[in-house]
N, C-alpha and C. Protein backbone atom coordinates (compact mmCIF):
# COMPACT_ATOMS: atom_id res chain seq x y z
N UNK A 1 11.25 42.87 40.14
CA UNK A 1 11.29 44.29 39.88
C UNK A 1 10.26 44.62 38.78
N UNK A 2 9.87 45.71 38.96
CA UNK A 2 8.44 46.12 37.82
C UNK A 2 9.18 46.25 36.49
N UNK A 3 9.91 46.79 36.72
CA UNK A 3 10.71 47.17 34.94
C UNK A 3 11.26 45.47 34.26
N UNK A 4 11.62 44.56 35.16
CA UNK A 4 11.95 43.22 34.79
C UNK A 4 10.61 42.77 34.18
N UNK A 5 9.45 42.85 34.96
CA UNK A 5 7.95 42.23 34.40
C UNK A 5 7.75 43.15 33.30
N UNK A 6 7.51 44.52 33.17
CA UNK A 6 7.25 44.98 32.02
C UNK A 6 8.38 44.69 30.39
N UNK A 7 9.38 44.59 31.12
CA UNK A 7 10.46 44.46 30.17
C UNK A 7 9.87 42.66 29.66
N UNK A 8 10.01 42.03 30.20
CA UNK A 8 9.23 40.25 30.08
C UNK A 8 8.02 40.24 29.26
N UNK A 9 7.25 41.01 29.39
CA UNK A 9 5.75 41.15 29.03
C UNK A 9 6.06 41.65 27.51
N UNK A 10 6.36 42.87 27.38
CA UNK A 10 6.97 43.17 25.90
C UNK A 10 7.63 42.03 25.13
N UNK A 11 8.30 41.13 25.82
CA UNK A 11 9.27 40.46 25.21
C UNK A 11 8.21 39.31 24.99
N UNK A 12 7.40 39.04 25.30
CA UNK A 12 6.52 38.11 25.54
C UNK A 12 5.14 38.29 24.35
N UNK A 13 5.11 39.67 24.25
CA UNK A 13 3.56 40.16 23.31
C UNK A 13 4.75 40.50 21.91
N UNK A 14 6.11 40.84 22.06
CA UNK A 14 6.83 40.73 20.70
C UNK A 14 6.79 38.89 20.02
N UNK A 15 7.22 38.20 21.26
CA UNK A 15 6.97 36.64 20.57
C UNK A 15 5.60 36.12 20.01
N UNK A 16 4.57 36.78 20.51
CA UNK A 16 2.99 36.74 19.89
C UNK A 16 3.00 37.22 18.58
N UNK A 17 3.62 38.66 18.68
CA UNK A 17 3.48 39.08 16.93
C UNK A 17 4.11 38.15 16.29
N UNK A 18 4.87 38.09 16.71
CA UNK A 18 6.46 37.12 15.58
C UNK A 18 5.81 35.98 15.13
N UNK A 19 4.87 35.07 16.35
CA UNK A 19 4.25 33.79 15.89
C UNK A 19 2.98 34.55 14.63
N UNK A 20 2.80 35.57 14.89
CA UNK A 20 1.17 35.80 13.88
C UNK A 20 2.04 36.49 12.51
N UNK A 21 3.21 36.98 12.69
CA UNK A 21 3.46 37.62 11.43
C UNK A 21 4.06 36.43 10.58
N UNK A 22 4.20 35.05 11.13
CA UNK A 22 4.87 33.53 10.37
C UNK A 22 3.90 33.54 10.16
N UNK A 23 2.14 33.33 10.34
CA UNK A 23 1.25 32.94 10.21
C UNK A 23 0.78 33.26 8.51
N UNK A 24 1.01 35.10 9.17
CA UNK A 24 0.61 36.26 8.00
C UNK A 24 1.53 35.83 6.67
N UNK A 25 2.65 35.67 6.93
CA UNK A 25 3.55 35.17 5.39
C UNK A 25 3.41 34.08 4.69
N UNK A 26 2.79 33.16 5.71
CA UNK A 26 2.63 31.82 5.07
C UNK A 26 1.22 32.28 4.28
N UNK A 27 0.48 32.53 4.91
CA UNK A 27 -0.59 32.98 4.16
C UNK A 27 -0.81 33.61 3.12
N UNK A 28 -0.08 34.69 3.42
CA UNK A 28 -0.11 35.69 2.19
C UNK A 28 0.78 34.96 0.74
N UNK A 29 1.64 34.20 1.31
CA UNK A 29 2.62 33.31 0.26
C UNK A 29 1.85 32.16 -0.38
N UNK A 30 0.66 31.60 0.49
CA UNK A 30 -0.07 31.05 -0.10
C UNK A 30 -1.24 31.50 -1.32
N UNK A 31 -1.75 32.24 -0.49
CA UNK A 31 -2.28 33.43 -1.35
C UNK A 31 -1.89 33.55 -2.68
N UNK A 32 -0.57 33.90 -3.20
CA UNK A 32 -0.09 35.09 -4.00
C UNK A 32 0.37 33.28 -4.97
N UNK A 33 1.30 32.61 -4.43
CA UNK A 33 1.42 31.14 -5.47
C UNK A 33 0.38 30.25 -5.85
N UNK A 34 -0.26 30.13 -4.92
CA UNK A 34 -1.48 29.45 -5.13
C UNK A 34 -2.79 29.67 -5.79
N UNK A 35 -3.50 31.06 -5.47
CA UNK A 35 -4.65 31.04 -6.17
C UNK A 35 -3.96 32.70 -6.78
N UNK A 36 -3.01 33.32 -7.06
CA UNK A 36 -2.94 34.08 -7.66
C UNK A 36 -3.45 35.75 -7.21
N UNK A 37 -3.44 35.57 -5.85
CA UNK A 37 -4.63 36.71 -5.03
C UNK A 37 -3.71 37.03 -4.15
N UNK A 38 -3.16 38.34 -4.08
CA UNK A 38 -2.46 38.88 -3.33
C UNK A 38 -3.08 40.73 -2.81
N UNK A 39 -2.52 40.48 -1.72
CA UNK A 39 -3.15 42.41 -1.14
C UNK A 39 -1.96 42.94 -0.38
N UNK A 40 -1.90 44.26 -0.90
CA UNK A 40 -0.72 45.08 -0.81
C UNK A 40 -1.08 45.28 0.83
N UNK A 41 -2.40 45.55 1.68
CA UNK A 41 -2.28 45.74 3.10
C UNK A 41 -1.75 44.86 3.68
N UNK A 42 -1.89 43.51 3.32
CA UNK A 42 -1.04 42.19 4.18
C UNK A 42 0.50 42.18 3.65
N UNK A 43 1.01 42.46 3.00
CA UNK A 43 2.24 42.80 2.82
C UNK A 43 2.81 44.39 3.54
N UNK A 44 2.00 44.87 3.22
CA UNK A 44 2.09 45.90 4.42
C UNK A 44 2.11 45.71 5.48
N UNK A 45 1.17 44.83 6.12
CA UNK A 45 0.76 44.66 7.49
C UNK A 45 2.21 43.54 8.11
N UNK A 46 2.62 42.85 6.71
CA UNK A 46 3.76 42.17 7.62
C UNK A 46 5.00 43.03 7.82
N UNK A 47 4.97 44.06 6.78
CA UNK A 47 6.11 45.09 7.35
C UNK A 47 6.56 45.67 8.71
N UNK A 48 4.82 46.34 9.18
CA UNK A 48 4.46 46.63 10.18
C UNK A 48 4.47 45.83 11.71
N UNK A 49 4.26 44.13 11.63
CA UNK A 49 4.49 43.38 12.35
C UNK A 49 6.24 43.34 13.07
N UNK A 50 6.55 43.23 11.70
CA UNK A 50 8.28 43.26 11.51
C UNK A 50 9.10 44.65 12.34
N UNK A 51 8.60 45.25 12.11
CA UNK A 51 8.69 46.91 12.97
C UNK A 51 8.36 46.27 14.60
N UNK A 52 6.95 45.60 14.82
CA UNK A 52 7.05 45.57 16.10
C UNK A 52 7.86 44.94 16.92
N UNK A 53 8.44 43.58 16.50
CA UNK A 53 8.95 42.46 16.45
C UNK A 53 10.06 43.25 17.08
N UNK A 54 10.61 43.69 16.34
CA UNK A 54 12.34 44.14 16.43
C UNK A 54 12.61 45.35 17.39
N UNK A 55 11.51 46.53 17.10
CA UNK A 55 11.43 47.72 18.17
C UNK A 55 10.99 46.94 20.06
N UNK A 56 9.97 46.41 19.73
CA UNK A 56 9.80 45.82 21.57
C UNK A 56 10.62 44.82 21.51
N UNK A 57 11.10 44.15 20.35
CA UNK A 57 12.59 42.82 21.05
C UNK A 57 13.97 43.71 21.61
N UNK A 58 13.65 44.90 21.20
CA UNK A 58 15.25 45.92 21.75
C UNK A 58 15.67 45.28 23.33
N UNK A 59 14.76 46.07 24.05
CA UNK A 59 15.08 46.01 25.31
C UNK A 59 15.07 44.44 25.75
N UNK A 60 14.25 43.88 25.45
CA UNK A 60 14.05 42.25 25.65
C UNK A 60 15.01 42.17 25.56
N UNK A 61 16.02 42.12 24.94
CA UNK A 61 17.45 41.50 24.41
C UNK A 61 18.42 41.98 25.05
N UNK A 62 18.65 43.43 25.46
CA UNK A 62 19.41 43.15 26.58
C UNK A 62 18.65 43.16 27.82
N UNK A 63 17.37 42.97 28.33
CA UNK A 63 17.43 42.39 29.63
C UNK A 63 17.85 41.20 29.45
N UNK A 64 17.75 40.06 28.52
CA UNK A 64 17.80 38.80 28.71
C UNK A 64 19.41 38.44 28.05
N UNK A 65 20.39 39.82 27.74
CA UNK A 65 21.27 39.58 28.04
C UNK A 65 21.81 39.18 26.53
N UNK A 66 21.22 39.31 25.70
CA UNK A 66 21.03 38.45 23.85
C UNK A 66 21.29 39.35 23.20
N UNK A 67 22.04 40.50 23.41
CA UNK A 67 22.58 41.24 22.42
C UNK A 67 23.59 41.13 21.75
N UNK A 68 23.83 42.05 20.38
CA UNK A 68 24.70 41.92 20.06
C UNK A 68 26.12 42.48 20.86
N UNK A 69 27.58 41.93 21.21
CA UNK A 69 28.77 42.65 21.92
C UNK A 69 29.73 42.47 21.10
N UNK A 70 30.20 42.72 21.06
CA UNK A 70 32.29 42.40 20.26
C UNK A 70 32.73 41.28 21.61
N UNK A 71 32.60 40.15 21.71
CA UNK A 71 33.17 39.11 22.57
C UNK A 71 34.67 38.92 22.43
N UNK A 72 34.83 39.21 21.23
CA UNK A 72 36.41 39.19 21.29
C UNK A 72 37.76 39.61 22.02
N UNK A 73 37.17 40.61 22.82
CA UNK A 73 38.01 41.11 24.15
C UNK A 73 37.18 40.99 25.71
N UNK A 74 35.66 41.01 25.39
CA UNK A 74 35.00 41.57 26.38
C UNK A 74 34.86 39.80 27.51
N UNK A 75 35.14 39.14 26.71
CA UNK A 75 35.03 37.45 27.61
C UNK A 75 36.45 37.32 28.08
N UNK A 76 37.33 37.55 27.80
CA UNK A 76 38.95 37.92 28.56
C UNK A 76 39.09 38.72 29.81
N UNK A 77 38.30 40.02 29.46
CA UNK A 77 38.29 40.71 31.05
C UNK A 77 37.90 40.35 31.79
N UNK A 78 37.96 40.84 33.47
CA UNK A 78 37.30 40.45 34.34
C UNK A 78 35.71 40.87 34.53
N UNK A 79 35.04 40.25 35.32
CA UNK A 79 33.74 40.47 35.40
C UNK A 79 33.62 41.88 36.09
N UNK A 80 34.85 42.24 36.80
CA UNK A 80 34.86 43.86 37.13
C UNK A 80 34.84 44.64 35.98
N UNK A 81 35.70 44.67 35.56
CA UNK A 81 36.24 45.25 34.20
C UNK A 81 34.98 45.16 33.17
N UNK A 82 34.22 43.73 33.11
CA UNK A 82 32.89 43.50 32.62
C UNK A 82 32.17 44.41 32.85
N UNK A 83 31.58 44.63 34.20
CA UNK A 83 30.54 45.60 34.21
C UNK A 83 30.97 47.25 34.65
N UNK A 84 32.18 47.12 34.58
CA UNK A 84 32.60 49.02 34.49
C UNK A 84 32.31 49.23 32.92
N UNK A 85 33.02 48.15 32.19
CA UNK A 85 32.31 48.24 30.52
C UNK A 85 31.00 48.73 30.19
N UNK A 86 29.67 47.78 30.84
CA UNK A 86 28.57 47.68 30.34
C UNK A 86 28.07 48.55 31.47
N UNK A 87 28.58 49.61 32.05
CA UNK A 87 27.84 51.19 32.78
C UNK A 87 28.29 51.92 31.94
N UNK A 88 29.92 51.64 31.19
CA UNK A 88 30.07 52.92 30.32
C UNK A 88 29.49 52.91 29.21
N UNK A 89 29.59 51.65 28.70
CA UNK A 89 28.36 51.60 27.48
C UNK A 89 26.59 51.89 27.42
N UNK A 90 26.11 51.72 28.51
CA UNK A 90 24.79 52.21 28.99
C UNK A 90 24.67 53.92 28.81
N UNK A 91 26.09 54.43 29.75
CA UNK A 91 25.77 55.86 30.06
C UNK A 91 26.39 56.83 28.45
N UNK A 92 26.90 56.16 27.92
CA UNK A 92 27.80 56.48 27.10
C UNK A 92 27.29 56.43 25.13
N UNK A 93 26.57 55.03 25.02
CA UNK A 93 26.28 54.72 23.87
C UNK A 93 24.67 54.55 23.94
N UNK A 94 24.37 53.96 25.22
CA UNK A 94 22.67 53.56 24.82
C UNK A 94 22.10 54.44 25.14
N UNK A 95 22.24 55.79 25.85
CA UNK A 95 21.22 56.53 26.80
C UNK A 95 21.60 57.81 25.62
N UNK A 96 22.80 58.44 24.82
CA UNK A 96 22.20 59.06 24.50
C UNK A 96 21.62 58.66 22.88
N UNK A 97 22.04 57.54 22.43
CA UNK A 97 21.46 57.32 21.42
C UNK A 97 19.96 57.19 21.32
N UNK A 98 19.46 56.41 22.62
CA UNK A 98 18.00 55.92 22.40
C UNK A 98 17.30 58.08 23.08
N UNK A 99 18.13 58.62 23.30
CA UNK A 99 17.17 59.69 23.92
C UNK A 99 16.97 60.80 22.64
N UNK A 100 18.14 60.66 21.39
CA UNK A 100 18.40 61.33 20.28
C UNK A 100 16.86 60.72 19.73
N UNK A 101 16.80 59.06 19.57
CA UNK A 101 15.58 58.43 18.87
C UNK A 101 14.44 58.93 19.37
N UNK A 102 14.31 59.17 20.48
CA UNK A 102 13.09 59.46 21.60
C UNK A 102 12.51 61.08 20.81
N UNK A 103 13.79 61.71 20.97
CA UNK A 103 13.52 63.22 20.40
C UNK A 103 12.84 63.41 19.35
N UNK A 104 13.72 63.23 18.48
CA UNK A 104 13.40 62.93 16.89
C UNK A 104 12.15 62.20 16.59
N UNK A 105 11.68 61.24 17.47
CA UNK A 105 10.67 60.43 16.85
C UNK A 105 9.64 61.00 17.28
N UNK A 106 9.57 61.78 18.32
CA UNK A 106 8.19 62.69 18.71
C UNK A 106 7.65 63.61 17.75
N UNK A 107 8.46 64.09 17.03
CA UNK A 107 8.03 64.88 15.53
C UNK A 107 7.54 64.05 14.97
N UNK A 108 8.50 62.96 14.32
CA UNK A 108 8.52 61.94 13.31
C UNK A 108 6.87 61.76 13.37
N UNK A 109 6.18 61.07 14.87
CA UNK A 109 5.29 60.46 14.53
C UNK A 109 3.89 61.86 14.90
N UNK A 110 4.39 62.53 15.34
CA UNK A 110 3.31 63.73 15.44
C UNK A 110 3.23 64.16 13.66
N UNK A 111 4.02 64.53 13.02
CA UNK A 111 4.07 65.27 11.70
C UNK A 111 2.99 63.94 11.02
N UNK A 112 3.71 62.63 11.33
CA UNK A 112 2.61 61.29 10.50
C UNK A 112 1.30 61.65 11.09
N UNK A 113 0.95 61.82 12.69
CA UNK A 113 0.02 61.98 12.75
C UNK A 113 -1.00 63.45 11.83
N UNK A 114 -0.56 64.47 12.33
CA UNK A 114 -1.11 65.89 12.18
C UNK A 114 -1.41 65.46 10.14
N UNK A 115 -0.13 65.02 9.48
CA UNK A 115 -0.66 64.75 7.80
C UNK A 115 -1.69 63.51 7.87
N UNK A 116 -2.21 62.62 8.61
CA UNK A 116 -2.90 61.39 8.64
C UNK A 116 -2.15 60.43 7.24
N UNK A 117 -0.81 60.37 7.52
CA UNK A 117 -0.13 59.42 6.54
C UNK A 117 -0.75 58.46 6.33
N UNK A 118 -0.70 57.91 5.44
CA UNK A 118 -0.89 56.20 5.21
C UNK A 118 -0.42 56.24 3.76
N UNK A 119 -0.38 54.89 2.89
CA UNK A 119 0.20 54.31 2.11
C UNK A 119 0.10 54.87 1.17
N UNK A 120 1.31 55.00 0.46
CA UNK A 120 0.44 55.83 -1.70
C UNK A 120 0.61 54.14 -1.89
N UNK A 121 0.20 53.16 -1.66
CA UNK A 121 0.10 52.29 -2.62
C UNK A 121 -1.60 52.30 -2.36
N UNK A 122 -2.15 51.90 -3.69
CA UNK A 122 -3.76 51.89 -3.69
C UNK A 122 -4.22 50.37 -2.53
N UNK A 123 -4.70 50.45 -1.45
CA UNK A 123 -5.11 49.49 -0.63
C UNK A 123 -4.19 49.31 0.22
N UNK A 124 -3.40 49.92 0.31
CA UNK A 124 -2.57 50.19 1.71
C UNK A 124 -2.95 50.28 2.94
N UNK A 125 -2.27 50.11 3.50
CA UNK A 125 -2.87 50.33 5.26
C UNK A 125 -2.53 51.87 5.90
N UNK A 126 -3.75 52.69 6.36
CA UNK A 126 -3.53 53.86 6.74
C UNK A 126 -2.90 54.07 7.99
N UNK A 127 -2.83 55.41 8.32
CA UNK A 127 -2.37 55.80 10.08
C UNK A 127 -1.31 55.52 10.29
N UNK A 128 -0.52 55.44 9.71
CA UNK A 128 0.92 54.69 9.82
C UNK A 128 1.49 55.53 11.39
N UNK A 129 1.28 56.48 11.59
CA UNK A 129 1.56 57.15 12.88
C UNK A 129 1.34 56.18 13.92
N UNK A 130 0.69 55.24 14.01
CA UNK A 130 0.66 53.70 15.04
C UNK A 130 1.75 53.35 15.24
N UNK A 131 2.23 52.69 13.94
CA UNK A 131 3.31 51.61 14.08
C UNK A 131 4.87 52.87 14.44
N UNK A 132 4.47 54.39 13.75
CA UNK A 132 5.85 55.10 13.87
C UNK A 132 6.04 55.47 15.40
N UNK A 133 5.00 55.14 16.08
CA UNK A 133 4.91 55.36 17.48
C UNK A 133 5.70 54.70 18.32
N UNK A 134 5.73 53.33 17.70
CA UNK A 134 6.31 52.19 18.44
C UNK A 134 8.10 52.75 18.76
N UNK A 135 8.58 53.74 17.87
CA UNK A 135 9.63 54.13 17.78
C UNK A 135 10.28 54.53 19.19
N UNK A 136 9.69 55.84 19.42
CA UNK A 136 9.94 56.44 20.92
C UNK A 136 9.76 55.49 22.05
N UNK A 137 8.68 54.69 21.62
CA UNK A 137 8.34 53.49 22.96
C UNK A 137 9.29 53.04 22.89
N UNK A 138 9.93 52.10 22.36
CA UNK A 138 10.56 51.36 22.14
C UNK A 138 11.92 51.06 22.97
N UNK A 139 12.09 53.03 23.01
CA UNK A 139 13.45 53.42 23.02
C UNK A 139 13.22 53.89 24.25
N UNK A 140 12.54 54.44 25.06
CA UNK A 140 11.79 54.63 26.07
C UNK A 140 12.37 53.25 27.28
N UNK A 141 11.31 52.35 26.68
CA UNK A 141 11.80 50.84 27.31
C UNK A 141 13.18 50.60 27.19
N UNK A 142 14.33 50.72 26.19
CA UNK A 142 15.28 50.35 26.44
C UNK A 142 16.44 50.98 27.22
N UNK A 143 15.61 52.53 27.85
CA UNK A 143 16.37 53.62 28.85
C UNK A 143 15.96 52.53 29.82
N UNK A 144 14.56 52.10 30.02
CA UNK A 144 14.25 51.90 31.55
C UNK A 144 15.10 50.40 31.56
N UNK A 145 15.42 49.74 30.92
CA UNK A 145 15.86 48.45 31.21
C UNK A 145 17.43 48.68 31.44
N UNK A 146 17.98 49.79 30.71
CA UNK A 146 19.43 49.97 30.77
C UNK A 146 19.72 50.38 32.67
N UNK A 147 18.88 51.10 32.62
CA UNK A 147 19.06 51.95 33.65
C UNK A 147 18.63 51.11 34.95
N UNK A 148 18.05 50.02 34.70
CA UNK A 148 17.80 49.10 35.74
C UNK A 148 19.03 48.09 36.03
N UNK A 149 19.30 47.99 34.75
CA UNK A 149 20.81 47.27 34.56
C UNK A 149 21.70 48.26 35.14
N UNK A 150 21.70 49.45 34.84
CA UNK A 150 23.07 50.46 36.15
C UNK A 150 22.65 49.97 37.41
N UNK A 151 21.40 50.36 37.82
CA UNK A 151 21.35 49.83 39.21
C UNK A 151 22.19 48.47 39.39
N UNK A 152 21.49 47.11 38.83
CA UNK A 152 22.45 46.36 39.35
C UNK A 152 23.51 46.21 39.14
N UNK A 153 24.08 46.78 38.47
CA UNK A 153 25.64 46.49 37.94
C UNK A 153 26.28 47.50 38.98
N UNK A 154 25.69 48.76 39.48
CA UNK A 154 26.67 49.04 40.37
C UNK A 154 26.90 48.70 41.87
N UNK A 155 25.49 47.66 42.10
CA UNK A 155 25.20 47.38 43.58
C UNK A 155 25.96 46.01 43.12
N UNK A 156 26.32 44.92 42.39
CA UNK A 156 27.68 44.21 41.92
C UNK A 156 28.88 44.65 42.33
N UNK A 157 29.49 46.08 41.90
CA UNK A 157 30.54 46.35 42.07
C UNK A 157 30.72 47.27 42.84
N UNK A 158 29.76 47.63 44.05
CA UNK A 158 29.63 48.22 45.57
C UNK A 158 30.09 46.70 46.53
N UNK A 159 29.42 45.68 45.98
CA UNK A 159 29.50 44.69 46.83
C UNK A 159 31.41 43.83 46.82
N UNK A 160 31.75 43.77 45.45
CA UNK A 160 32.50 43.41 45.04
C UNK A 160 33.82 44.45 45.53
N UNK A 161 33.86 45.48 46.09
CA UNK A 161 35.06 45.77 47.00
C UNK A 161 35.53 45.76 48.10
């Protein structure tokens, strides 16, 4: 399914940052103990990594099923009962929360854009409207993965009666 490959691919270019932002800390940690030379944009820039990491790992995590749940009741029910759960939680908790984020963040990162934000620290990293972008995407992707997950969860429990 296309939304499975795009959903994979994100999850895939989030594990790229993650390996370069270990890279970026070791470095910058070397940097800053070692010869005493530190820069506020690479500490910045690992903030920014950290933002991507976690915003495109959203959906990754529940396509691949790695989210956080309350297991404490939800591994007792039945796998019916399972996925009448995880449609009401889709239609119920993720769709309008991520569509509230979606809203809101279209200002958020237009207003960053239209002021050309960037850092009050002196040598900061500008444009920050980039990384605030990642916001709406983010949340965007985790409608389309939820909603791919309704599909199968209800062609499961079409089949299953």
């Amino acid at each position: 399914m296309l939304i499975d490959r795009l959903i994979r691919y994100v999850g895939a270019l989030s594990g790229v940052v993650l390996a370069a932002l270990i890279l970026l800390v070791v470095y910058d940690a070397l940097m800053r103990y070692l010869f005493h030379s530190g820069s506020i944009a690479l500490q910045e820039l690992e903030w920014h990594l950290f933002d991507v990491v976690i915003l495109l790992g959203i959906a990754y995590a529940l396509n691949r099923d790695a989210h956080v749940r309350v297991d404490i009741f939800y591994d007792r029910f039945s796998k019916k009962t399972q996925m009448v759960i995880d449609v009401a939680a889709i239609l119920f908790f993720i769709t309008p929360l991520s569509l509230l984020i979606i809203y809101v963040g279209f200002d958020f990162v237009s207003l960053s854009f239209l002021q050309d934000e960037a850092s009050s620290n002196p040598g900061g990293l500008a444009n920050r409207f980039i990384i605030k972008s990642l916001m709406p995407v983010a949340f965007v992707l985790l409608i389309l993965q939820a909603y791919r997950d309704i599909v199968v969860l209800l062609k499961k429990l079409k089949d299953s009666e």
